[in-house]
PDB file of N, CA and C in Angstrom:
ATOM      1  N   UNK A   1      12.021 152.605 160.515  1.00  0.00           N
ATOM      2  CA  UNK A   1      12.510 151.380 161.061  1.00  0.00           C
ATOM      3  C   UNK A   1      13.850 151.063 160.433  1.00  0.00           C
ATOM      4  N   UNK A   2      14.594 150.730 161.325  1.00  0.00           N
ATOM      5  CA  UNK A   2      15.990 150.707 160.868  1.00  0.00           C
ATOM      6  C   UNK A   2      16.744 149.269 161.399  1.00  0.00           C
ATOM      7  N   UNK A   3      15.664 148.960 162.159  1.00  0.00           N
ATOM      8  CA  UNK A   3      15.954 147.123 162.790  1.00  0.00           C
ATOM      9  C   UNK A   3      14.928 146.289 161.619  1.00  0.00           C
ATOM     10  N   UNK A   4      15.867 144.907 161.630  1.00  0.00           N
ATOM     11  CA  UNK A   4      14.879 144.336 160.671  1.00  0.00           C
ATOM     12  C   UNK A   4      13.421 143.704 161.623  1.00  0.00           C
ATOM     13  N   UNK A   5      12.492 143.256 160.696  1.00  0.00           N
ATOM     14  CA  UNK A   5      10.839 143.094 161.258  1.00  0.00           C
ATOM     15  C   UNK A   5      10.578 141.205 160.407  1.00  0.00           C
ATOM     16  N   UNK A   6      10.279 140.544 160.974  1.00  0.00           N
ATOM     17  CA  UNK A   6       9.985 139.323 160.849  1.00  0.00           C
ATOM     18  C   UNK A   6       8.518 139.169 160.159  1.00  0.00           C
ATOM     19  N   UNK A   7       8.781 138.121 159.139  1.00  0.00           N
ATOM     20  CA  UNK A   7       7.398 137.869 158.020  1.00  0.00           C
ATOM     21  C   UNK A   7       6.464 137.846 158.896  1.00  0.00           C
ATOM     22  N   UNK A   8       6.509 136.958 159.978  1.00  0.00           N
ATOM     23  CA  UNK A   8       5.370 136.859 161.048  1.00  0.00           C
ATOM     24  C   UNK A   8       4.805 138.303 161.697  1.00  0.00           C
ATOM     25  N   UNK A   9       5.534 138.893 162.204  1.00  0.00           N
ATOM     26  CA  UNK A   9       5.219 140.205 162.905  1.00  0.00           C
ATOM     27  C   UNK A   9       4.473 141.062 161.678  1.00  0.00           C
ATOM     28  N   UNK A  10       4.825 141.180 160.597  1.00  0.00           N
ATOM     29  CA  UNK A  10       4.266 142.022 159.691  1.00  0.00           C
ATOM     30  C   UNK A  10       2.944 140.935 158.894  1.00  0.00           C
ATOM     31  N   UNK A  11       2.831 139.878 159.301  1.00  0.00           N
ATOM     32  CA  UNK A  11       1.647 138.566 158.876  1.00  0.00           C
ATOM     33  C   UNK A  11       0.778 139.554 160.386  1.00  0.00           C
ATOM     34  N   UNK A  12       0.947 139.584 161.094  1.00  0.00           N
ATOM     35  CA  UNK A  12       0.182 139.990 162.658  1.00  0.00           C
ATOM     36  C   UNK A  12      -0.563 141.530 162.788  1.00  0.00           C
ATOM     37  N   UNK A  13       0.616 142.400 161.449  1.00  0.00           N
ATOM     38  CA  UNK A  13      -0.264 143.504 161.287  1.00  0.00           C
ATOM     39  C   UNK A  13      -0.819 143.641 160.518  1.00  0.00           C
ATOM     40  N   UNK A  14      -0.421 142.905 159.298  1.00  0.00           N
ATOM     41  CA  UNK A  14      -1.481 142.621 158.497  1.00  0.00           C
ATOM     42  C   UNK A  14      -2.920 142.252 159.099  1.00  0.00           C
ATOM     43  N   UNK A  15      -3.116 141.376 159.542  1.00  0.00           N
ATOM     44  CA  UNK A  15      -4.328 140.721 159.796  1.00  0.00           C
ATOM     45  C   UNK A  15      -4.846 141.833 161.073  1.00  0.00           C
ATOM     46  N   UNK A  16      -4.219 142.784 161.967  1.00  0.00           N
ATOM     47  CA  UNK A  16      -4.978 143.663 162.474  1.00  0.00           C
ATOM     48  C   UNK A  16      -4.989 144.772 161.787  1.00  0.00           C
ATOM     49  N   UNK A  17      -5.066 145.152 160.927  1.00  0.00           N
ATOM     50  CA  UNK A  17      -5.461 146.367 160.276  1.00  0.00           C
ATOM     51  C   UNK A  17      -6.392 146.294 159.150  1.00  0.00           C
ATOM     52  N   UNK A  18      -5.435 145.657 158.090  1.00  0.00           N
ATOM     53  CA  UNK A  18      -6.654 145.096 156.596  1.00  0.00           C
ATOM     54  C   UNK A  18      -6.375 143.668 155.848  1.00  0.00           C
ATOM     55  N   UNK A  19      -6.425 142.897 156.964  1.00  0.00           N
ATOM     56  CA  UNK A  19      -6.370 141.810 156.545  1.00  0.00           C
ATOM     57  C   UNK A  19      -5.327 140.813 155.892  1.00  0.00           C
ATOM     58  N   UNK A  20      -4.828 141.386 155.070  1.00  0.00           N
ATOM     59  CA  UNK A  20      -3.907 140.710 153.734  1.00  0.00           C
ATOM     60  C   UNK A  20      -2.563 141.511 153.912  1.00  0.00           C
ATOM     61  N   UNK A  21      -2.634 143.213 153.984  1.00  0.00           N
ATOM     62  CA  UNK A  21      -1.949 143.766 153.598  1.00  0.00           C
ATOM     63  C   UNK A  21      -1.444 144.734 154.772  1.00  0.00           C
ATOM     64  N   UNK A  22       0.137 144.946 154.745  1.00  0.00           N
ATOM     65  CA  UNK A  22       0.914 146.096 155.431  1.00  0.00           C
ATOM     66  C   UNK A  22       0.712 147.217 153.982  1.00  0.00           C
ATOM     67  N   UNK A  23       0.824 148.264 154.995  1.00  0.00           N
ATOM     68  CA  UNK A  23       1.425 149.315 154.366  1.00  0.00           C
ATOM     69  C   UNK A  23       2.695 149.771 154.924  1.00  0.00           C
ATOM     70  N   UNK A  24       3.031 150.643 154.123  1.00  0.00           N
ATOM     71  CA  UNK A  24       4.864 151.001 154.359  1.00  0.00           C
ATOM     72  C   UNK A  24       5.261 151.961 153.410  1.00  0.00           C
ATOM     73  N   UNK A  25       6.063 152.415 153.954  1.00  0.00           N
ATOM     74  CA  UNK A  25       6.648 154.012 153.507  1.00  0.00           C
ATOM     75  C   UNK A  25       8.076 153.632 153.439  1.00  0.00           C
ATOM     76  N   UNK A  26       9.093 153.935 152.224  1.00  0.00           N
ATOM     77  CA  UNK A  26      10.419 153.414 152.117  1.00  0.00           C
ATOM     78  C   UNK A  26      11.025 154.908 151.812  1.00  0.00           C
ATOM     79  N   UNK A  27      12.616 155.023 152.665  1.00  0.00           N
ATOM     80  CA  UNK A  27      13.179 156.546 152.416  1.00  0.00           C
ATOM     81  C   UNK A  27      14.737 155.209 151.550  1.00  0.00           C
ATOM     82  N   UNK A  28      14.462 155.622 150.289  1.00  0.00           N
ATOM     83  CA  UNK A  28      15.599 154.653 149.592  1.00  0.00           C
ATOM     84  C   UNK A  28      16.782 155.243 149.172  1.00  0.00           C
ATOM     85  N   UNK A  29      16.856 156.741 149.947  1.00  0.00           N
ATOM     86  CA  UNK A  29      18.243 157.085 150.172  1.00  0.00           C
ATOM     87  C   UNK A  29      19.121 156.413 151.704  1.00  0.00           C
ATOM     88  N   UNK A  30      17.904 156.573 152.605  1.00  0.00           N
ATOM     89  CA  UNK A  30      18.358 156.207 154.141  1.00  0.00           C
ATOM     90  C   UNK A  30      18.206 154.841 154.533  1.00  0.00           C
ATOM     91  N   UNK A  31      17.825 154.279 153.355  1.00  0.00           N
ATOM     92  CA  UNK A  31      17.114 152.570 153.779  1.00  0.00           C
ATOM     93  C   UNK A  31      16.678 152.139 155.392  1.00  0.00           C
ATOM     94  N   UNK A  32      15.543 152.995 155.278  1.00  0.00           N
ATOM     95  CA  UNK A  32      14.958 152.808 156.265  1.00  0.00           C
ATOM     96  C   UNK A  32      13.429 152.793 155.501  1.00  0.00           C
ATOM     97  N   UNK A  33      12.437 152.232 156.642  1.00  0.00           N
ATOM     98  CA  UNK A  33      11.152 151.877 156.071  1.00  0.00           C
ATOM     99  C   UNK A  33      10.197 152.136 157.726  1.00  0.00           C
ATOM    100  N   UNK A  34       8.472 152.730 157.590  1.00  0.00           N
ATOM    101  CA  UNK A  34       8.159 152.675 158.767  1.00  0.00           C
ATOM    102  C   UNK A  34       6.945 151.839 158.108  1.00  0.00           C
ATOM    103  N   UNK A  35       6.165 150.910 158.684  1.00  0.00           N
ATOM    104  CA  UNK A  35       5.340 150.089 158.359  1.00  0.00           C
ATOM    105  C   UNK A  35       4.411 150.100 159.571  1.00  0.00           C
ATOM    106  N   UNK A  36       3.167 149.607 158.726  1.00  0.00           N
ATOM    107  CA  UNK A  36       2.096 149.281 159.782  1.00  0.00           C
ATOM    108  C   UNK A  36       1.045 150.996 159.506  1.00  0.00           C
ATOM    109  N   UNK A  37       0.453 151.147 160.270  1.00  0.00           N
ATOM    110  CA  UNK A  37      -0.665 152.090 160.142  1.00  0.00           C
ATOM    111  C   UNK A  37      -1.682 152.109 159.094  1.00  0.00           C
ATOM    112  N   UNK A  38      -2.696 152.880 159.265  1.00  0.00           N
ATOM    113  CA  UNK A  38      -3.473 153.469 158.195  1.00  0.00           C
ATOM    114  C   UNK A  38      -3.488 153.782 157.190  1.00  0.00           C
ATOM    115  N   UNK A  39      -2.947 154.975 156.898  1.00  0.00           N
ATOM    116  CA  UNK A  39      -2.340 155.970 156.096  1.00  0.00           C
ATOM    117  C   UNK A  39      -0.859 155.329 155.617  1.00  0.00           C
ATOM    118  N   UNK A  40      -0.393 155.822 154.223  1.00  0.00           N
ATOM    119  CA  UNK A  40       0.982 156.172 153.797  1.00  0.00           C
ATOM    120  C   UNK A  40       1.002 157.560 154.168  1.00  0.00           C
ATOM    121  N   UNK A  41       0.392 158.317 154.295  1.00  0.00           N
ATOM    122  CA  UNK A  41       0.627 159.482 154.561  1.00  0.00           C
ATOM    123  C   UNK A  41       1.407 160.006 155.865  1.00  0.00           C
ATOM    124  N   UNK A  42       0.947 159.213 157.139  1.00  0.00           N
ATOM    125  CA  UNK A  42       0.979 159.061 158.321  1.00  0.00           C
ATOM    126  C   UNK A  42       2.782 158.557 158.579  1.00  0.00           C
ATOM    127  N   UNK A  43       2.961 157.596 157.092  1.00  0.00           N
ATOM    128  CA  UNK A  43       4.446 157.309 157.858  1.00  0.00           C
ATOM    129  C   UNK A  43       5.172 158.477 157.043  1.00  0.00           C
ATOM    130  N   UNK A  44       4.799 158.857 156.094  1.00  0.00           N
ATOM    131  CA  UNK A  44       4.967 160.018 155.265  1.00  0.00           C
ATOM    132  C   UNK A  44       6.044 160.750 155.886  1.00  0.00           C
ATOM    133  N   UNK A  45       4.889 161.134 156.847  1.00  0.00           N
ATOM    134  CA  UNK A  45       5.072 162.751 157.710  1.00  0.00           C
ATOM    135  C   UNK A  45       6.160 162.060 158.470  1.00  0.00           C
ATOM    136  N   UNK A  46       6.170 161.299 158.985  1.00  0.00           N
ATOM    137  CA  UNK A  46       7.176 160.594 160.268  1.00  0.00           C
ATOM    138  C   UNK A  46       8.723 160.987 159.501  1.00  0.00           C
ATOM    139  N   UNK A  47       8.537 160.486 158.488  1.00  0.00           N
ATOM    140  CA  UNK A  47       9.766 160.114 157.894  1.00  0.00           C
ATOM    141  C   UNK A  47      11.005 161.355 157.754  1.00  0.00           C
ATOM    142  N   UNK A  48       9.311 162.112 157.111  1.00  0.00           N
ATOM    143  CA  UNK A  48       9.900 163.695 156.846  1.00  0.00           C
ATOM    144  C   UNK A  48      10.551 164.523 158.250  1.00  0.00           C
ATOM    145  N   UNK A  49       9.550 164.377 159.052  1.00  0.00           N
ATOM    146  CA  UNK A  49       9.774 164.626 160.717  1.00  0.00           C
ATOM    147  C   UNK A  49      11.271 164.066 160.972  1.00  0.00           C
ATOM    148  N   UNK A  50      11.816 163.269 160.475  1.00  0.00           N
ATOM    149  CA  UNK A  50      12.907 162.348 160.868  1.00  0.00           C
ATOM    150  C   UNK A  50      14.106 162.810 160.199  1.00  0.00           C
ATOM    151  N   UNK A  51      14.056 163.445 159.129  1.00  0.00           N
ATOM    152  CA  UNK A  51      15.021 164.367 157.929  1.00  0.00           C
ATOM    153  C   UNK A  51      15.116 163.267 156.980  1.00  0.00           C
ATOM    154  N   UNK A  52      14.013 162.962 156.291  1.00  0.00           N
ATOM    155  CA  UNK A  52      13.901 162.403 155.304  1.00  0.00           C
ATOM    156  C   UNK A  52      13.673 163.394 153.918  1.00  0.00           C
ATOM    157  N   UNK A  53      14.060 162.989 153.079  1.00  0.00           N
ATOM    158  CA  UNK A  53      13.460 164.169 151.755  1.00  0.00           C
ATOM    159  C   UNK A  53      12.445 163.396 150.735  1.00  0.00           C
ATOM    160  N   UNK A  54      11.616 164.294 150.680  1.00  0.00           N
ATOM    161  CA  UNK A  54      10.504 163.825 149.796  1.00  0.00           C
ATOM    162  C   UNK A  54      10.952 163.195 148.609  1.00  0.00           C
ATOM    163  N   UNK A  55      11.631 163.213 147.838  1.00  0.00           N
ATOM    164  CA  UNK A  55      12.096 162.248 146.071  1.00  0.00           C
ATOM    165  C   UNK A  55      12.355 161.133 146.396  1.00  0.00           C
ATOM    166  N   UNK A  56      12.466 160.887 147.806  1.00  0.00           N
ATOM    167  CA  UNK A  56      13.627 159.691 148.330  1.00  0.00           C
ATOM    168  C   UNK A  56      12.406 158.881 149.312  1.00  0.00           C
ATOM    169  N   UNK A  57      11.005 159.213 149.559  1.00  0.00           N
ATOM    170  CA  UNK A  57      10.160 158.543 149.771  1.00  0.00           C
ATOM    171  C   UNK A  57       8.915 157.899 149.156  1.00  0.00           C
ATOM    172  N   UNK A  58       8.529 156.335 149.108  1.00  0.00           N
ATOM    173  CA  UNK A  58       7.877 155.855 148.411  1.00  0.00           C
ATOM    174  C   UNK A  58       6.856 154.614 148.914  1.00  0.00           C
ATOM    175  N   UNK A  59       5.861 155.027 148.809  1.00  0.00           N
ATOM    176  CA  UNK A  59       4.593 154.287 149.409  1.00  0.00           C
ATOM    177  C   UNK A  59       4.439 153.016 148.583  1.00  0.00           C
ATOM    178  N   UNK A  60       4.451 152.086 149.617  1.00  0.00           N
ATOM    179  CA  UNK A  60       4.207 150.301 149.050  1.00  0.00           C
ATOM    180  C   UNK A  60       2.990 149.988 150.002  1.00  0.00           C
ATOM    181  N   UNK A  61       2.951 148.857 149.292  1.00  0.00           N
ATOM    182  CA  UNK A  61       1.599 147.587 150.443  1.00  0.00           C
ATOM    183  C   UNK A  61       2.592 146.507 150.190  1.00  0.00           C
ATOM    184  N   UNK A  62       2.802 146.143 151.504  1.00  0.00           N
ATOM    185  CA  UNK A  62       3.532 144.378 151.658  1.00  0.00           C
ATOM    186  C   UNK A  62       2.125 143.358 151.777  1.00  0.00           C
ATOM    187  N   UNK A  63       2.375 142.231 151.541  1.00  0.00           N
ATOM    188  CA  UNK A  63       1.702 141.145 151.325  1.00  0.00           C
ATOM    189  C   UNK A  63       1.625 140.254 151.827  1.00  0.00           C
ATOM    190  N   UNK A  64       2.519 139.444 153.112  1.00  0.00           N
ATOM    191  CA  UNK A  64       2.798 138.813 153.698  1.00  0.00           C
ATOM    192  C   UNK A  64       3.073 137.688 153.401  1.00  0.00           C
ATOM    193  N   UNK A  65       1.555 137.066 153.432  1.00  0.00           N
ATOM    194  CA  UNK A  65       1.199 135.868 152.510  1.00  0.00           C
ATOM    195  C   UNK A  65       1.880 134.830 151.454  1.00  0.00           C
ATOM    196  N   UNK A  66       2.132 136.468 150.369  1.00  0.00           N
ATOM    197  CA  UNK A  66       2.601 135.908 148.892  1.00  0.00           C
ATOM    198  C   UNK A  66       3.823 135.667 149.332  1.00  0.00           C
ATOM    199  N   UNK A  67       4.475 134.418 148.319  1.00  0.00           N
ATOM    200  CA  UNK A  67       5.873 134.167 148.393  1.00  0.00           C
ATOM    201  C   UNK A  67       6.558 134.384 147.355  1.00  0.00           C
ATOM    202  N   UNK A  68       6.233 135.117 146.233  1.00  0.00           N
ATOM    203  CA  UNK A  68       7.249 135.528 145.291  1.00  0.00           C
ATOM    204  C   UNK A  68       7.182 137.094 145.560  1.00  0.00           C
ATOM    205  N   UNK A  69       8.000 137.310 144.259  1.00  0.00           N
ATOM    206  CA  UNK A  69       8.207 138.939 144.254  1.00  0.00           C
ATOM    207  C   UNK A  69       7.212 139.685 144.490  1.00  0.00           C
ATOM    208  N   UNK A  70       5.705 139.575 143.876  1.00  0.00           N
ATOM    209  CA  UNK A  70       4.829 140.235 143.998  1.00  0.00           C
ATOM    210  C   UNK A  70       4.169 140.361 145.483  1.00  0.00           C
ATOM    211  N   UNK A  71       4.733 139.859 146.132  1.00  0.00           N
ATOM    212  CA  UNK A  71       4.651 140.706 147.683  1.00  0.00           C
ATOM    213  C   UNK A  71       4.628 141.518 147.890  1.00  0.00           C
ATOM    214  N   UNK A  72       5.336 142.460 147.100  1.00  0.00           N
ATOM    215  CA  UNK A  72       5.591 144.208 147.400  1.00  0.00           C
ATOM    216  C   UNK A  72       4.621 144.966 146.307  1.00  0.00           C
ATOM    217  N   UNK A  73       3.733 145.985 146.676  1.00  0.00           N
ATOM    218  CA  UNK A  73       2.774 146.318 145.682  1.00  0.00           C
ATOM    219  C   UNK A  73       3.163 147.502 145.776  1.00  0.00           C
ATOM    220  N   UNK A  74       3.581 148.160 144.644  1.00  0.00           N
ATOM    221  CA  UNK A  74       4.181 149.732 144.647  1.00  0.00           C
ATOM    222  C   UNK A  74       3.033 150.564 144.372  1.00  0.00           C
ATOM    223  N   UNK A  75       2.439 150.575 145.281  1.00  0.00           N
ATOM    224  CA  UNK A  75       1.217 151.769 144.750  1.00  0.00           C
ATOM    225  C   UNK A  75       0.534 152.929 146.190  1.00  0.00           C
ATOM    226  N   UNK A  76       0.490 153.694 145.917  1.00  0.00           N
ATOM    227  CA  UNK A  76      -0.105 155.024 147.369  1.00  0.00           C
ATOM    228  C   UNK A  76      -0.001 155.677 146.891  1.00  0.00           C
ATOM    229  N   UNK A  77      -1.092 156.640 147.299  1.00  0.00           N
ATOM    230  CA  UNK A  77      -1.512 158.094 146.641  1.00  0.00           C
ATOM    231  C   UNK A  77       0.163 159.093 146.642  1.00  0.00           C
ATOM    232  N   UNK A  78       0.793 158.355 147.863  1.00  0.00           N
ATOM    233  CA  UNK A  78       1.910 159.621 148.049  1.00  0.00           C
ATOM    234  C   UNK A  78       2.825 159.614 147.105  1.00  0.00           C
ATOM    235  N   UNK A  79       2.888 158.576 146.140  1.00  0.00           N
ATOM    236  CA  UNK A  79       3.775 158.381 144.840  1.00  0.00           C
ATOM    237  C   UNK A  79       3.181 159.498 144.025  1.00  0.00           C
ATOM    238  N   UNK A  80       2.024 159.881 143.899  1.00  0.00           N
ATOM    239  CA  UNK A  80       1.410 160.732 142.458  1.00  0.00           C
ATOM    240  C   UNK A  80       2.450 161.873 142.682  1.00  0.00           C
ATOM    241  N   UNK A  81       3.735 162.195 141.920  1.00  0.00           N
ATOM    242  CA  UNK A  81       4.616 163.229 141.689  1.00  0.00           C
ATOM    243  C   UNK A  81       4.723 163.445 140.671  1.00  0.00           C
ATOM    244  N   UNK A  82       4.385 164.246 139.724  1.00  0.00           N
ATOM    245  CA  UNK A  82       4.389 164.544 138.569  1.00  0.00           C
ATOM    246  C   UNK A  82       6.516 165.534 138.029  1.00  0.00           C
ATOM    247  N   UNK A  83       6.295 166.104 139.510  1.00  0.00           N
ATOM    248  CA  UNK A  83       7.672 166.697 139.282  1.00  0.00           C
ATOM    249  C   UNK A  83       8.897 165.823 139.229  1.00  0.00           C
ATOM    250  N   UNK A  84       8.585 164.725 139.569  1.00  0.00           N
ATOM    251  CA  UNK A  84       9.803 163.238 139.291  1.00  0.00           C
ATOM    252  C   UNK A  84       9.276 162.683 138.032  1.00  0.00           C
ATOM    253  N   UNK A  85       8.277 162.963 137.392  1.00  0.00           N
ATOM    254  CA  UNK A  85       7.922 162.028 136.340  1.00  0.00           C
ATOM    255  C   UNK A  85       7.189 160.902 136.594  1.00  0.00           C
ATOM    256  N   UNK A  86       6.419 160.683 137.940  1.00  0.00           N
ATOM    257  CA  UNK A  86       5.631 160.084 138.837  1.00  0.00           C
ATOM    258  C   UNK A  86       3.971 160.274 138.200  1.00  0.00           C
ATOM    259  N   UNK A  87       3.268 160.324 137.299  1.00  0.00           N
ATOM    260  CA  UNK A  87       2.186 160.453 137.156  1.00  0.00           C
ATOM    261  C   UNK A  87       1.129 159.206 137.431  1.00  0.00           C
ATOM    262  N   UNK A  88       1.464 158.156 138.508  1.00  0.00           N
ATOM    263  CA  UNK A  88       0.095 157.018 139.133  1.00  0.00           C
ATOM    264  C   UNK A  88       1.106 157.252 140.352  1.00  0.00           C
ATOM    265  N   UNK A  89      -0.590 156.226 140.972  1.00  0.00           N
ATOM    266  CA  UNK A  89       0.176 156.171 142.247  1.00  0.00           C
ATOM    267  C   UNK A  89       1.476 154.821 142.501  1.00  0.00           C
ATOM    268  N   UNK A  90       1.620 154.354 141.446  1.00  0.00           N
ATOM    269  CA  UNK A  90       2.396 153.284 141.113  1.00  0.00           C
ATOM    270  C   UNK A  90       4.003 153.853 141.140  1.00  0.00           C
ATOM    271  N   UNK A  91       4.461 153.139 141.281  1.00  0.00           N
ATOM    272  CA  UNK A  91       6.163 153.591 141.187  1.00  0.00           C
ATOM    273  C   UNK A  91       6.584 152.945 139.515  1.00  0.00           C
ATOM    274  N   UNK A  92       6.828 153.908 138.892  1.00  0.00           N
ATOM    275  CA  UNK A  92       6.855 153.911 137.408  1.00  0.00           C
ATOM    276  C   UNK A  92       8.792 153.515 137.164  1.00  0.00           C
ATOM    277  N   UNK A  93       9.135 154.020 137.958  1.00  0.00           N
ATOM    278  CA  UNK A  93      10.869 154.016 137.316  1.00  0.00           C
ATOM    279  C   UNK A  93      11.288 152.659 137.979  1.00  0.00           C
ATOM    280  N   UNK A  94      11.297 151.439 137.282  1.00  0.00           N
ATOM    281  CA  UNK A  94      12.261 150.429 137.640  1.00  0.00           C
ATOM    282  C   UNK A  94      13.328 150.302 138.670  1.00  0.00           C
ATOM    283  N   UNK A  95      14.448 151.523 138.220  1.00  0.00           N
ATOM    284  CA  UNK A  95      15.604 151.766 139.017  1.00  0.00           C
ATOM    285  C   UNK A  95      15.184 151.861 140.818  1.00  0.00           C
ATOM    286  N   UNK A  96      14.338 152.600 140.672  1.00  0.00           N
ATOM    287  CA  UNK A  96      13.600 153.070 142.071  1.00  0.00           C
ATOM    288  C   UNK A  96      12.689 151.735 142.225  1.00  0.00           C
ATOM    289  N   UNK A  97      11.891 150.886 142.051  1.00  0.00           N
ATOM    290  CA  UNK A  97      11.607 149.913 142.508  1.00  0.00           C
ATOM    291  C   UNK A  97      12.234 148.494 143.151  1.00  0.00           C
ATOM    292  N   UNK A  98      13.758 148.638 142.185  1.00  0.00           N
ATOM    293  CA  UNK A  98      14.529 148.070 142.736  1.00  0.00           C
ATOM    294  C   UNK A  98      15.332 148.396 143.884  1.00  0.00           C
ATOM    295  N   UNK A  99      15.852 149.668 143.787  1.00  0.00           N
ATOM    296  CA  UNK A  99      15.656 150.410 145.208  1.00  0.00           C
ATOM    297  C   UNK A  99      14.893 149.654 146.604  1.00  0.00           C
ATOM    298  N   UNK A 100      13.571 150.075 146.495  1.00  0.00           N
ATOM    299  CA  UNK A 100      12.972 149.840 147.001  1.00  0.00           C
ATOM    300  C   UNK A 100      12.430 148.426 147.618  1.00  0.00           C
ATOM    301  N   UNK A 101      12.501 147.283 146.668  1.00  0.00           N
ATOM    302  CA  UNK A 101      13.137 145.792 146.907  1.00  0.00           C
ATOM    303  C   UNK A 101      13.884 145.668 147.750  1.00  0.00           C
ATOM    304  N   UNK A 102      15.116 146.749 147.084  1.00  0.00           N
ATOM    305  CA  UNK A 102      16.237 146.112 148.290  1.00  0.00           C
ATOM    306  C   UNK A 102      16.060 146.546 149.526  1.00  0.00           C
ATOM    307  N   UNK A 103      15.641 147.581 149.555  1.00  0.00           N
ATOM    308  CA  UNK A 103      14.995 148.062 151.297  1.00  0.00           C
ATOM    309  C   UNK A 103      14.494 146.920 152.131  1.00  0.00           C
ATOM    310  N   UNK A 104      13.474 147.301 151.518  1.00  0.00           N
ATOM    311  CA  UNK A 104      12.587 145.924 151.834  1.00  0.00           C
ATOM    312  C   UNK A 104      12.871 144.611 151.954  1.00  0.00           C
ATOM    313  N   UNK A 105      13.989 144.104 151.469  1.00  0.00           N
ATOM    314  CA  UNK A 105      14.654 142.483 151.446  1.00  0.00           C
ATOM    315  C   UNK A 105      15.214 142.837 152.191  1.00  0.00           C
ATOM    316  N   UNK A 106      16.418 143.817 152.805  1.00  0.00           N
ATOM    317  CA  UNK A 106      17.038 144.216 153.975  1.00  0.00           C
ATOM    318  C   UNK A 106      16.590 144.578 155.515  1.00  0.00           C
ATOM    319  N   UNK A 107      15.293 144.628 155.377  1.00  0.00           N
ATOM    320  CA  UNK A 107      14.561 144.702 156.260  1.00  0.00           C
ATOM    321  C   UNK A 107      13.597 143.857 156.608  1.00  0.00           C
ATOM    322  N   UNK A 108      13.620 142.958 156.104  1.00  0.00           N
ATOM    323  CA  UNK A 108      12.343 141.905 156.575  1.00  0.00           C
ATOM    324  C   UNK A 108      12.631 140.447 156.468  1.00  0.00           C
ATOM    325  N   UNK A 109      13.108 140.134 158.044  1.00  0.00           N
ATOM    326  CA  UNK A 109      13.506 138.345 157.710  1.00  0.00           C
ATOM    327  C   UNK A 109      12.653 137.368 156.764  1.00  0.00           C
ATOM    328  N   UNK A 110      12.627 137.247 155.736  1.00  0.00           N
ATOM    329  CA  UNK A 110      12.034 135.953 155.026  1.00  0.00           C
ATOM    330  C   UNK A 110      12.018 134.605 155.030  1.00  0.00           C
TER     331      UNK A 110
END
């Protein structure tokens, strides 16, 4: 996704999928993000399909709801990279979370 997505619209998939929470896949070289589905895996592949590179993709849960920072939950199995220095499914390097913030603030009317 490369158009921005409205708190509401992502409040709408939240509540049809799991309730509380989006998931979302961020490429924080291309600042682009695909959200919504099942799987991180699922936007994973898309991304990659799209000429995305794997170091440069990173699995979150949005929150809708919350109104501070902790909206964005850095955690999916597709983070466990040990070859980046990635050992949870958490996004461990700061630099890259902020990254990833900014994606995400660039993409989602608040």
């Amino acid at each position: 996704m490369q158009t921005k997505i409205s708190l509401e619209k992502l409040n709408g998939l939240a509540k049809s999928i799991f309730g509380n929470l989006v998931k979302a896949v961020v490429d924080i070289d291309k600042e682009i993000m695909v959200v919504g589905g099942e799987l991180h895996a699922d936007a994973e592949a898309l991304l990659l399909q799209k000429g995305s590179k794997q170091q440069n993709i990173w699995g979150i849960n949005l929150y809708p709801e919350i109104k501070d920072i902790n909206w964005i939950e850095f955690d999916s199995m597709i983070n466990l990279r040990p070859s980046q220095n990635n050992f949870s499914r958490g996004v461990e390097d700061k630099d890259i979370q902020r990254k990833i913030a900014g994606v995400v603030n660039k993409l989602v009317k608040r």
